[in-house]
PDB file of N, CA and C in Angstrom:
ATOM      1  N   UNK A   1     130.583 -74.513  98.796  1.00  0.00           N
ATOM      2  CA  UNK A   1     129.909 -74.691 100.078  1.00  0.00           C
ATOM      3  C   UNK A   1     130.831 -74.175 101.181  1.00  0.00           C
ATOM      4  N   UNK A   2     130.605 -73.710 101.999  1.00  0.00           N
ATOM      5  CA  UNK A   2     130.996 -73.135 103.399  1.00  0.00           C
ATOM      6  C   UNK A   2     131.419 -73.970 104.338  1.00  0.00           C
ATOM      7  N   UNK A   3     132.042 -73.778 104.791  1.00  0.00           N
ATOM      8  CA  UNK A   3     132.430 -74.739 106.456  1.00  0.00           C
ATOM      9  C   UNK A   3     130.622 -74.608 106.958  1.00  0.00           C
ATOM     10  N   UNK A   4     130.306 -75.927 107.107  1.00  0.00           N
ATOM     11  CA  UNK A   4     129.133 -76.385 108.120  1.00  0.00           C
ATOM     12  C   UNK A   4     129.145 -77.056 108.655  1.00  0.00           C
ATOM     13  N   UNK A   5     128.103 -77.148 109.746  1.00  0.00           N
ATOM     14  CA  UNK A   5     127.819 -78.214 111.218  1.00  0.00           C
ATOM     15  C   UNK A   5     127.384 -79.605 110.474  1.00  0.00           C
ATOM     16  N   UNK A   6     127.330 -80.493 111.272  1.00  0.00           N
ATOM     17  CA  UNK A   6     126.848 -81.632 110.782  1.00  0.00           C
ATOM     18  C   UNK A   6     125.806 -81.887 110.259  1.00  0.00           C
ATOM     19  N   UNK A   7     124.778 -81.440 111.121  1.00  0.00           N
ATOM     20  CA  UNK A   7     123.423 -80.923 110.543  1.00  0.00           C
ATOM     21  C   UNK A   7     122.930 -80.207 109.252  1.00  0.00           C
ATOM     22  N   UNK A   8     124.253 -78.937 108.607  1.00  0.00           N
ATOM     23  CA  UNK A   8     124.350 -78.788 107.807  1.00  0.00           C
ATOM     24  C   UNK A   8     124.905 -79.746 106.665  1.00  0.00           C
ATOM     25  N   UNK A   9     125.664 -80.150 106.585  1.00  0.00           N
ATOM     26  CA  UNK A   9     126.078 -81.415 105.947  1.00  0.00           C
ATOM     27  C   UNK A   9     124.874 -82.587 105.562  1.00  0.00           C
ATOM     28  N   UNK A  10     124.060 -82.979 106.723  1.00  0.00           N
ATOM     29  CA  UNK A  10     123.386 -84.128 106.438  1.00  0.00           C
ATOM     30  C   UNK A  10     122.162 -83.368 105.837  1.00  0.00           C
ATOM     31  N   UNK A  11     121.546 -82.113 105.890  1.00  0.00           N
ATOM     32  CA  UNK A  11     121.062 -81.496 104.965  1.00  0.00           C
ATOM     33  C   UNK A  11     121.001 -81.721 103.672  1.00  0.00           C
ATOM     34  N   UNK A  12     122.401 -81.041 103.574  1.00  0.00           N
ATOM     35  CA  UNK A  12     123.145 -80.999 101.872  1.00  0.00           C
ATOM     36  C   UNK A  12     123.084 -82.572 101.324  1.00  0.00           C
ATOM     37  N   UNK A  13     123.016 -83.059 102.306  1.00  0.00           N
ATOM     38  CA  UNK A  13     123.680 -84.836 101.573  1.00  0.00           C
ATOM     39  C   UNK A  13     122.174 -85.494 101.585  1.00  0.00           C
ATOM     40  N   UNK A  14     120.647 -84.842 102.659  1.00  0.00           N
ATOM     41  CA  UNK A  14     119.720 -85.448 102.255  1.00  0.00           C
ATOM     42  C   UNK A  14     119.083 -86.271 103.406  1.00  0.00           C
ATOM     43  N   UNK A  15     119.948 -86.466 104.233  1.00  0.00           N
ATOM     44  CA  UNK A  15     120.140 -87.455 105.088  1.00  0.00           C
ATOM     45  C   UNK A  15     120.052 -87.015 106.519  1.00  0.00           C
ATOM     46  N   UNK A  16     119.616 -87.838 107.603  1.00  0.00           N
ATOM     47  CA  UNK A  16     119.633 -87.486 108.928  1.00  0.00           C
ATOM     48  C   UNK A  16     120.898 -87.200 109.405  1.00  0.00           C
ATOM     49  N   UNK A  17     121.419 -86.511 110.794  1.00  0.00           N
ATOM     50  CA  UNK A  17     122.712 -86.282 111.394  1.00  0.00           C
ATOM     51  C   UNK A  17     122.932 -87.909 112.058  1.00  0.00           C
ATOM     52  N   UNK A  18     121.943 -88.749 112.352  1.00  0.00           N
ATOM     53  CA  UNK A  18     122.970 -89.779 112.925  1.00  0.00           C
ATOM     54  C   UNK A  18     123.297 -90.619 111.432  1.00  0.00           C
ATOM     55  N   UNK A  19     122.719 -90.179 110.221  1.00  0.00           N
ATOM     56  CA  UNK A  19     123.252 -91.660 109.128  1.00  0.00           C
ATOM     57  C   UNK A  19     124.496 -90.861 109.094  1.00  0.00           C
ATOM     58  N   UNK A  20     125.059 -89.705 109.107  1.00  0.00           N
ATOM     59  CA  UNK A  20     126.418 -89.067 108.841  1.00  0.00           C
ATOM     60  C   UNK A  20     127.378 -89.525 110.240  1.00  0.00           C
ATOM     61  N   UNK A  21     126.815 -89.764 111.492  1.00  0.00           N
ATOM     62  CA  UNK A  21     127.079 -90.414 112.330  1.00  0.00           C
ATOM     63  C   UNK A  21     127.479 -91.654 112.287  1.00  0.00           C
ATOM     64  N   UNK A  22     126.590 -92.403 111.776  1.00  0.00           N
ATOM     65  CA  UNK A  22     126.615 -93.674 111.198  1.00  0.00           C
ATOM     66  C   UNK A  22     128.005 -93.732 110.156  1.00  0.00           C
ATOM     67  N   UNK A  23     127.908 -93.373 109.201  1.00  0.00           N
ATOM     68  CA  UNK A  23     129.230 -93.337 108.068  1.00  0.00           C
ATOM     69  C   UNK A  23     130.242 -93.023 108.474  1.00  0.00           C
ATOM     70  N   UNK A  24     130.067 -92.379 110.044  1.00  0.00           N
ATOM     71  CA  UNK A  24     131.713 -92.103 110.270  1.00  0.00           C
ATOM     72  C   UNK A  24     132.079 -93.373 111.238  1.00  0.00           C
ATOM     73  N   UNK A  25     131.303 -93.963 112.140  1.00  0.00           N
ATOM     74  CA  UNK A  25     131.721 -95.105 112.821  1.00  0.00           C
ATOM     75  C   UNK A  25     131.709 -95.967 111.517  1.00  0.00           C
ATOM     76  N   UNK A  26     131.622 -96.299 110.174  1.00  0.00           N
ATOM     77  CA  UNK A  26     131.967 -96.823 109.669  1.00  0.00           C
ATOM     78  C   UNK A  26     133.256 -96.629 109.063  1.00  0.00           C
ATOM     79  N   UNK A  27     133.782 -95.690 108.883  1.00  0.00           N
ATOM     80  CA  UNK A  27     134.785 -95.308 108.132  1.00  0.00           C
ATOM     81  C   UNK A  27     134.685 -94.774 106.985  1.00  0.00           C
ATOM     82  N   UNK A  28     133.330 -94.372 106.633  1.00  0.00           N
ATOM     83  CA  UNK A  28     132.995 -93.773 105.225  1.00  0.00           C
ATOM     84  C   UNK A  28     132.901 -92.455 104.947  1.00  0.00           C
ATOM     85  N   UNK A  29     133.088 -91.691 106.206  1.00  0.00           N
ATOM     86  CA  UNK A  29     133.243 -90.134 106.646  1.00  0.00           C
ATOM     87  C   UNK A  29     134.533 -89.796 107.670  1.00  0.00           C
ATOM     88  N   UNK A  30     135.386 -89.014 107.203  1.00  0.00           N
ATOM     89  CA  UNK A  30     136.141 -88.416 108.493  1.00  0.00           C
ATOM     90  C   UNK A  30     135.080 -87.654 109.585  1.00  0.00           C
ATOM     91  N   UNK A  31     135.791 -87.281 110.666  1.00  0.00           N
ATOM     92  CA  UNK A  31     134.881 -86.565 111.454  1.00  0.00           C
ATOM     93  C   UNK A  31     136.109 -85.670 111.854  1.00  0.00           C
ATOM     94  N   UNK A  32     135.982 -84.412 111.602  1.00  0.00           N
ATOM     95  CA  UNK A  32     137.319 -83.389 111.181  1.00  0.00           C
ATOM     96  C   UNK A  32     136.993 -82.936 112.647  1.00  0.00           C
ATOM     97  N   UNK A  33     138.327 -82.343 112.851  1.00  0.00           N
ATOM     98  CA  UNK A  33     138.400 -81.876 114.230  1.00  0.00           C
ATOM     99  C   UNK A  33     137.181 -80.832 114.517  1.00  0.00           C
ATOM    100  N   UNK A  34     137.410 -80.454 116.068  1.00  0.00           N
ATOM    101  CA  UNK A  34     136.619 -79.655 116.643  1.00  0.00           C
ATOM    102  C   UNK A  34     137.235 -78.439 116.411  1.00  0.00           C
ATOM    103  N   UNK A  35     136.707 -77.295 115.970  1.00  0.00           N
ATOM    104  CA  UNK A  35     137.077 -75.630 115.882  1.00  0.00           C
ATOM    105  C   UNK A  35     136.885 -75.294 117.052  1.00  0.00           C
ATOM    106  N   UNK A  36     137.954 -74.297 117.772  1.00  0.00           N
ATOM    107  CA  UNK A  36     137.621 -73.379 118.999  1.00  0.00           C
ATOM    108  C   UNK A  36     137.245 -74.568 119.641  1.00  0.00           C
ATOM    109  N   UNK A  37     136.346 -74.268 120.966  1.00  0.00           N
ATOM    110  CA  UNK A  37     136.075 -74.498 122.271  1.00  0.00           C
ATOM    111  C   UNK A  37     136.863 -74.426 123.368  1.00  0.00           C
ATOM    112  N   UNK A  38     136.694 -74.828 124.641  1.00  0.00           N
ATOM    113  CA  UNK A  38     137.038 -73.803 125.768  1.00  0.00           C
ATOM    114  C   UNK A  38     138.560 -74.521 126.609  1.00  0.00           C
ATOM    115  N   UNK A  39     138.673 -75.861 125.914  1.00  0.00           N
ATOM    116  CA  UNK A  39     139.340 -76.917 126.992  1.00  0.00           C
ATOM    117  C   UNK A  39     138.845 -78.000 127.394  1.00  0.00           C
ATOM    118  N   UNK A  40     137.838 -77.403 128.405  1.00  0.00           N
ATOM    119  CA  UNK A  40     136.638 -78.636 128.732  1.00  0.00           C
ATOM    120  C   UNK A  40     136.153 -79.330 127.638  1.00  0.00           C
ATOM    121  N   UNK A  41     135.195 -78.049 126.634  1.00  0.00           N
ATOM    122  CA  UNK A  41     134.332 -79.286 126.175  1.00  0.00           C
ATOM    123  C   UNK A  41     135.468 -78.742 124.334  1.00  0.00           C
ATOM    124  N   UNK A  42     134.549 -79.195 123.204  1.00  0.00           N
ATOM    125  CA  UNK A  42     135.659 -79.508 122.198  1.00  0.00           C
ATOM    126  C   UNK A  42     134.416 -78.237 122.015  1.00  0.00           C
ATOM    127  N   UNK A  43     135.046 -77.749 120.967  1.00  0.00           N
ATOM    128  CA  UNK A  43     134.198 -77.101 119.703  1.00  0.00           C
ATOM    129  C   UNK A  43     133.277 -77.237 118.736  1.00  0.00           C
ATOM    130  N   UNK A  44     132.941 -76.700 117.790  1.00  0.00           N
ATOM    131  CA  UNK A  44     131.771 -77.225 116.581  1.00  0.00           C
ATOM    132  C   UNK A  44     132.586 -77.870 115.528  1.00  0.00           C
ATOM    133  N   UNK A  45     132.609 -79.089 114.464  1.00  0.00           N
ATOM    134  CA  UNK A  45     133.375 -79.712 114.098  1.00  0.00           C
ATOM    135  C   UNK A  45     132.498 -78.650 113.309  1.00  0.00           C
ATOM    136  N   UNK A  46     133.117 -78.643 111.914  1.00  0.00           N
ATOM    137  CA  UNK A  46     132.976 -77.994 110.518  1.00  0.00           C
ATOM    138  C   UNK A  46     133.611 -78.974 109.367  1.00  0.00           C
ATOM    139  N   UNK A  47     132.334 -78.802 108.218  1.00  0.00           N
ATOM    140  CA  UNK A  47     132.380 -80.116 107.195  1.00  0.00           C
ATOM    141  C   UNK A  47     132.619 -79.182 106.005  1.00  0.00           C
ATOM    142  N   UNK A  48     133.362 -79.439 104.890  1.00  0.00           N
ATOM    143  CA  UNK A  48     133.474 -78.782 103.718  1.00  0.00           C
ATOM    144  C   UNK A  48     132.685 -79.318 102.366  1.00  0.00           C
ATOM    145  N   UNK A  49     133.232 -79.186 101.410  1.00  0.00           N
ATOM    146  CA  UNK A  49     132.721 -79.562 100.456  1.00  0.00           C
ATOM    147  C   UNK A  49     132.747 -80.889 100.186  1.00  0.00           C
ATOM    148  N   UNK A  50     134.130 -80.964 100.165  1.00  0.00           N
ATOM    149  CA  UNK A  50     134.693 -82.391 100.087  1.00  0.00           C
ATOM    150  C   UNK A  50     133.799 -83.473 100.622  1.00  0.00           C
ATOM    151  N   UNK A  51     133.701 -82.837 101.968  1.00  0.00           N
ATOM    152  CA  UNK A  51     132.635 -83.650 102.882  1.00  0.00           C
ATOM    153  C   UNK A  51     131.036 -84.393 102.051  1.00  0.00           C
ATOM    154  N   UNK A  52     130.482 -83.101 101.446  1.00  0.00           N
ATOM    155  CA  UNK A  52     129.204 -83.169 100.993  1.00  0.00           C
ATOM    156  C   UNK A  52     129.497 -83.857  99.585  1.00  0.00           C
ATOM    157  N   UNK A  53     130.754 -84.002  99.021  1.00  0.00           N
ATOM    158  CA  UNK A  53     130.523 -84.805  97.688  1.00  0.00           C
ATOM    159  C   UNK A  53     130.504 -86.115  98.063  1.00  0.00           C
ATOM    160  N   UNK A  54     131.219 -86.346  99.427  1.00  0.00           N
ATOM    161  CA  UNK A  54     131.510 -87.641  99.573  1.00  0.00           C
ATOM    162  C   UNK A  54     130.473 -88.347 100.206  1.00  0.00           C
ATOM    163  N   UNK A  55     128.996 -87.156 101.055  1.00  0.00           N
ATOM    164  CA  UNK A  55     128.034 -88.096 101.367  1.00  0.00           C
ATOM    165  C   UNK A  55     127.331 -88.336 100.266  1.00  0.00           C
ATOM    166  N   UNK A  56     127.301 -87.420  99.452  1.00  0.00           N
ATOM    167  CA  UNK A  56     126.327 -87.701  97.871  1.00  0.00           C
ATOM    168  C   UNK A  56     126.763 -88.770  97.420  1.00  0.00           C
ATOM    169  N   UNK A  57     127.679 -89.346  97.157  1.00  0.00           N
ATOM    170  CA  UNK A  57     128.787 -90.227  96.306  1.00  0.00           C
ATOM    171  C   UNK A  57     128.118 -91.439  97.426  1.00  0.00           C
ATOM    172  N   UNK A  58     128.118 -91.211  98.741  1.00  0.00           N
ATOM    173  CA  UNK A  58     127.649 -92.703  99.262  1.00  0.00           C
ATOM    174  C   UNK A  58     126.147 -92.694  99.324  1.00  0.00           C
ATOM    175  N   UNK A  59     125.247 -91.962  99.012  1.00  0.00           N
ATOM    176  CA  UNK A  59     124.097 -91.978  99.093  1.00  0.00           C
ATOM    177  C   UNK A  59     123.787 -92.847  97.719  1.00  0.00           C
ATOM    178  N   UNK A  60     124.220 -92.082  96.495  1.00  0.00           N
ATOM    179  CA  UNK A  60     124.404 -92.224  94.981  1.00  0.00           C
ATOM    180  C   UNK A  60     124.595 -94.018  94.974  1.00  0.00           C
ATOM    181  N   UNK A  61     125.635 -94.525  95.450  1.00  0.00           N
ATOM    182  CA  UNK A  61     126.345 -95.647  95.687  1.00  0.00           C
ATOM    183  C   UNK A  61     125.357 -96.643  96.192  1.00  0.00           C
ATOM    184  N   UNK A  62     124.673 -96.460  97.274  1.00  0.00           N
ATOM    185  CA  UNK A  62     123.640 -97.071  98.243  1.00  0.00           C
ATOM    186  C   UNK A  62     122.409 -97.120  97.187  1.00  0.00           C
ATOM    187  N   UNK A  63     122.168 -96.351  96.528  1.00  0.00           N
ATOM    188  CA  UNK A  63     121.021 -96.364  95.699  1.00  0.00           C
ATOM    189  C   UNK A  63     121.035 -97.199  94.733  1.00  0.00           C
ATOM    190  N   UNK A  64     122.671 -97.540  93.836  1.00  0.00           N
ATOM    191  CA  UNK A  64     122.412 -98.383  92.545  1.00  0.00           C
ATOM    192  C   UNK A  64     123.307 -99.872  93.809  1.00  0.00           C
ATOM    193  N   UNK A  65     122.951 -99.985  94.736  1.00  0.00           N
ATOM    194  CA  UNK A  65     122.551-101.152  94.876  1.00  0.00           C
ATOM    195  C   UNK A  65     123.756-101.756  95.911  1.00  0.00           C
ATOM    196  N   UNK A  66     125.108-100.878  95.948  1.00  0.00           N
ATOM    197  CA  UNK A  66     126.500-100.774  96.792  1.00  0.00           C
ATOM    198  C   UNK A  66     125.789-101.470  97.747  1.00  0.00           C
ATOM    199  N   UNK A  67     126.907-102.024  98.680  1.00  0.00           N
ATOM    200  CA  UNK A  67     126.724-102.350  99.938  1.00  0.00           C
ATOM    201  C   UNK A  67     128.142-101.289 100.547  1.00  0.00           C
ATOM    202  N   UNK A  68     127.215-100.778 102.206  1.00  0.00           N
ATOM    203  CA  UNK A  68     128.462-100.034 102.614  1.00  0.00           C
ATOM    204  C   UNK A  68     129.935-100.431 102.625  1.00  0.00           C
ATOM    205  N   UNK A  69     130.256-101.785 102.511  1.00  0.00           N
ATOM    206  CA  UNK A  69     131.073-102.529 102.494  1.00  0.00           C
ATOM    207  C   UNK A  69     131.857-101.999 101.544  1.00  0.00           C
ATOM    208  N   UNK A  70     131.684-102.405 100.037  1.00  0.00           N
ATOM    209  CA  UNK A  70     131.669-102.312  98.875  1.00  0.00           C
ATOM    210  C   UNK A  70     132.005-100.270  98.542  1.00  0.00           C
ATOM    211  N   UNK A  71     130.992 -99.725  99.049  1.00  0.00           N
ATOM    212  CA  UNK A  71     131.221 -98.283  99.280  1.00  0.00           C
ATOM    213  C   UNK A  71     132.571 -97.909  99.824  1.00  0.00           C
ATOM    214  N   UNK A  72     132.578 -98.323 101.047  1.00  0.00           N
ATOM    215  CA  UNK A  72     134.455 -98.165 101.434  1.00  0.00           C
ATOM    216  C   UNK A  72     135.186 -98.547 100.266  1.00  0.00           C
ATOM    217  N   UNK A  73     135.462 -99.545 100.142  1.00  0.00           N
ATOM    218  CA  UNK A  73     136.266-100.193  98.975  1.00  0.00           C
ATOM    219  C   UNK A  73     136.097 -99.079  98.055  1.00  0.00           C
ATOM    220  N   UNK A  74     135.073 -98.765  96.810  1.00  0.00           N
ATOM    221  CA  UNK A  74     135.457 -97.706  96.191  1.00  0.00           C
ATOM    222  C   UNK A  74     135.795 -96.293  96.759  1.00  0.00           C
ATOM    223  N   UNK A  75     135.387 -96.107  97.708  1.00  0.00           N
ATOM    224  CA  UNK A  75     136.160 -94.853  98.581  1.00  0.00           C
ATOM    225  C   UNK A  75     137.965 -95.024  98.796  1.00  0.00           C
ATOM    226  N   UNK A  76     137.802 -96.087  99.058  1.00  0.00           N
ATOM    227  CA  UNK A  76     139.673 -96.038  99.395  1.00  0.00           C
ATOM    228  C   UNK A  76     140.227 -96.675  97.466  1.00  0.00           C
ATOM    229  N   UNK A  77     139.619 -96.988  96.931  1.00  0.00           N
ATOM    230  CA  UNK A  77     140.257 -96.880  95.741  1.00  0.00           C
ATOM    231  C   UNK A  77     140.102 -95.620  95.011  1.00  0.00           C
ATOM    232  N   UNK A  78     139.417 -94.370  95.046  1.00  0.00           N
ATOM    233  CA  UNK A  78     139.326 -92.967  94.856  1.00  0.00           C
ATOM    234  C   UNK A  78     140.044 -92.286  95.937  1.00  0.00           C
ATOM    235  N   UNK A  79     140.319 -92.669  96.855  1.00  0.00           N
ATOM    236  CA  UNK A  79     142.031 -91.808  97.906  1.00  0.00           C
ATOM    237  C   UNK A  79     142.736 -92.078  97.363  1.00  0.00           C
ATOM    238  N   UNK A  80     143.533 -93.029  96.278  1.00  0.00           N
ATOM    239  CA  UNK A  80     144.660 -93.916  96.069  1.00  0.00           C
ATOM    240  C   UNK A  80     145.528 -94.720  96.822  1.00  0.00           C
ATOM    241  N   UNK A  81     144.797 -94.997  98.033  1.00  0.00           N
ATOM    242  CA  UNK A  81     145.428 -95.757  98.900  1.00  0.00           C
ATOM    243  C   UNK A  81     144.946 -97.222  98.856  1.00  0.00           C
ATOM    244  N   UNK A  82     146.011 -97.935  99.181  1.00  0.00           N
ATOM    245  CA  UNK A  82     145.343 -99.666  98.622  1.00  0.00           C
ATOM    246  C   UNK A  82     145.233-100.380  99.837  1.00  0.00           C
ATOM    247  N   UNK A  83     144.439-101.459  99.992  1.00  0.00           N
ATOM    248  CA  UNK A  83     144.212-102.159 100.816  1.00  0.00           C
ATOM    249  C   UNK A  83     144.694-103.789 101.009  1.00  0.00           C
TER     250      UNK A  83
END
């Protein structure tokens, strides 16, 4: 997959741009910097792959029954970072 907009992303993952919105005020998505822009305003953020396995993986998750809660938790035990 290509560097894409958010829109592209919540595409790929199935999902509206604010639930990818949503997952990042949760902590279940980074929200990767802004590319380019002028100073004033920021740039177009760009999402990778990584990105799109990880909304599948919480969509996947949400479906057999996860709570987003529960979703973090196995997200930060697949970073290897402990809590």
């Amino acid at each position: 997959m290509k560097p894409t907009t958010i829109a592209g992303l919540a595409k790929a993952g199935g999902v509206g741009v604010e639930t990818v919105r949503y997952y990042q005020r949760r902590g279940l998505l980074a929200e990767p910097p802004r590319a380019g822009g002028d100073g004033m305003r920021g740039g177009v953020r760009r999402y990778g792959t990584e990105d799109a396995r990880r909304l599948r993986f919480i969509r996947s998750a949400q479906t057999a029954g996860f709570t987003l809660e529960e979703i973090g938790e196995l997200l930060a035990l697949d970073s290897g970072h402990d809590h």
